[in-house]
C-alpha atoms as a PDB file:
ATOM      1  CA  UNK A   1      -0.426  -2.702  16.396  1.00  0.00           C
ATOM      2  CA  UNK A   2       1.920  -1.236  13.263  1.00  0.00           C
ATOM      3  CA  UNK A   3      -0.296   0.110  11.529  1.00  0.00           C
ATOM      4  CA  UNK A   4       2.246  -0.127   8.587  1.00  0.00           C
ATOM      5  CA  UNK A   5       2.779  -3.717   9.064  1.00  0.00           C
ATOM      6  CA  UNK A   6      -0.226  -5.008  10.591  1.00  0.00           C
ATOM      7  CA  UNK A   7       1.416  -6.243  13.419  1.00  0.00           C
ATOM      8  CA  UNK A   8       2.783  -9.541  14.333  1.00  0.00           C
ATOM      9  CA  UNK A   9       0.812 -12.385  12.124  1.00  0.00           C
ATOM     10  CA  UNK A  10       2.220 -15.241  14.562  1.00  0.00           C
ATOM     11  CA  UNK A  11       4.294 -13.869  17.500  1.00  0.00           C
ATOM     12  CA  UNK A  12       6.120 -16.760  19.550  1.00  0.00           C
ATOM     13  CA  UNK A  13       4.189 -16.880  23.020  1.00  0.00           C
ATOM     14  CA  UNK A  14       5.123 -18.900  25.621  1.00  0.00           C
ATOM     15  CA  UNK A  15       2.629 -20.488  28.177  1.00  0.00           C
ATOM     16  CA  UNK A  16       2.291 -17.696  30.369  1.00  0.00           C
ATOM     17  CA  UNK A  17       1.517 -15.468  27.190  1.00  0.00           C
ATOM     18  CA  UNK A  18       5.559 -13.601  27.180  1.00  0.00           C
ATOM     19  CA  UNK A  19       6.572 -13.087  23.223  1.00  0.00           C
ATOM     20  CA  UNK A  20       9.315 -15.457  23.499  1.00  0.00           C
ATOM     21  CA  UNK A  21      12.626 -15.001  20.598  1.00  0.00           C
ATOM     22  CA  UNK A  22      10.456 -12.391  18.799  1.00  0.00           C
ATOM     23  CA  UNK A  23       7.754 -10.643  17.279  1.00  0.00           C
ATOM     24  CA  UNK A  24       7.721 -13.494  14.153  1.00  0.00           C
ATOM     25  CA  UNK A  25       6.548 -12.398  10.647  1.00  0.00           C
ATOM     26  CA  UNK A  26       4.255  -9.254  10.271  1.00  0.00           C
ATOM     27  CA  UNK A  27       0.384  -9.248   9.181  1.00  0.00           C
ATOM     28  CA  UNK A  28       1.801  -7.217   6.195  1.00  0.00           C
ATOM     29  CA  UNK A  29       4.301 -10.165   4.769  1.00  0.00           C
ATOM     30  CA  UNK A  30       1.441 -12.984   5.526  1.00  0.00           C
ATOM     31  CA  UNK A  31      -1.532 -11.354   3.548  1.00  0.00           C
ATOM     32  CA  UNK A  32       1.673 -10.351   0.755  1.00  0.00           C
ATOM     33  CA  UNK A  33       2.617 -14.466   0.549  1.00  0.00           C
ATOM     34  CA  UNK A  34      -0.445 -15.578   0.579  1.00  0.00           C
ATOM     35  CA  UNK A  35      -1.825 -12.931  -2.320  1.00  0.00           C
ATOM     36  CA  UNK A  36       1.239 -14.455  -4.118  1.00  0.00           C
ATOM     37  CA  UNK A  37       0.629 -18.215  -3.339  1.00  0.00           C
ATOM     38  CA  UNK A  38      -2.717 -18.067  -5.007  1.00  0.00           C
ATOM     39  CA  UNK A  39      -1.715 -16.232  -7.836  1.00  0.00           C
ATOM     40  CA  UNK A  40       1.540 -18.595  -8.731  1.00  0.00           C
ATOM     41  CA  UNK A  41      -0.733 -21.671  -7.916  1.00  0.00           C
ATOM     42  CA  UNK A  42      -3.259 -20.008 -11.111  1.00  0.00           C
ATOM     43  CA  UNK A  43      -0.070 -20.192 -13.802  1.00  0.00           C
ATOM     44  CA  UNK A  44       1.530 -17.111 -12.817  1.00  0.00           C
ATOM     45  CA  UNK A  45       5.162 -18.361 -12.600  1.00  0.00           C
ATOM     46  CA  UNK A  46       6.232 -16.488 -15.871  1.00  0.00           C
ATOM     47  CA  UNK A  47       5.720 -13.109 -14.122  1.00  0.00           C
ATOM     48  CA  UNK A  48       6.716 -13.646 -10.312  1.00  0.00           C
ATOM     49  CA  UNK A  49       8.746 -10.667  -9.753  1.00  0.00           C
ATOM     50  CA  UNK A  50       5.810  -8.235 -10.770  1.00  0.00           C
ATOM     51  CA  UNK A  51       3.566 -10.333  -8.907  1.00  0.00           C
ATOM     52  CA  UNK A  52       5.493 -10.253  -5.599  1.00  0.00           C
ATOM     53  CA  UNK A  53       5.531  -6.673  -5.875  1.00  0.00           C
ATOM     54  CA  UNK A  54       1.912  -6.467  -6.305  1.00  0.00           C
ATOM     55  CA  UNK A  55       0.906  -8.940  -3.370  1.00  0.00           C
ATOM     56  CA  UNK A  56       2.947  -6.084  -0.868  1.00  0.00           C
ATOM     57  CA  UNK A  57       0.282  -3.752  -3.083  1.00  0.00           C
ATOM     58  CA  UNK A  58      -2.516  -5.805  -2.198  1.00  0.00           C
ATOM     59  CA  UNK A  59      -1.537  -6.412   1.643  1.00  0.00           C
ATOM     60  CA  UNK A  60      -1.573  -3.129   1.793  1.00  0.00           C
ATOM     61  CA  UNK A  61      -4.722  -2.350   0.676  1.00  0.00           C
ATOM     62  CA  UNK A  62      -6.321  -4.773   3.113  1.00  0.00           C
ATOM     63  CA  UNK A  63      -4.307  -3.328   6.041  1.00  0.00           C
ATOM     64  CA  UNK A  64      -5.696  -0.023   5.479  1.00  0.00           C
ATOM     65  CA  UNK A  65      -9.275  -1.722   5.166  1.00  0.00           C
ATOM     66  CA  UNK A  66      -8.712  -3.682   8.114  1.00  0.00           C
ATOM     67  CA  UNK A  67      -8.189  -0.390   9.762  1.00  0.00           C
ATOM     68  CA  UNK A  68     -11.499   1.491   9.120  1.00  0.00           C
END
């Protein structure tokens, strides 16, 4: 596992468990878009470019907590 990235979040596996086309998205950008999905689904359209920027923050943070 990337530390940095988490990983892959949903690697393509084939049926005898080979990563198949590649690694997918990381850990990293599916804890960052789904930080941001809540937050734009609670009225926080007006401000989405600080607020991407700030789910990367977050997924970060639970990286390193997922790492201790």
């Amino acid at each position: 596992m990337n530390l940095k990235n988490g990983g892959s979040a949903f690697p393509n596996i084939t049926p005898d468990m080979n990563v198949d086309g590649g690694p997918g998205m990381t850990l990293r950008d599916w804890f960052a878009g789904q930080v941001l999905a809540l937050v734009l689904s609670q009225d926080g359209s007006r401000i989405a470019g600080k607020l991407a920027a700030n789910a990367y923050e977050i997924a970060d943070a639970m990286l390193t907590e997922r790492a201790k």
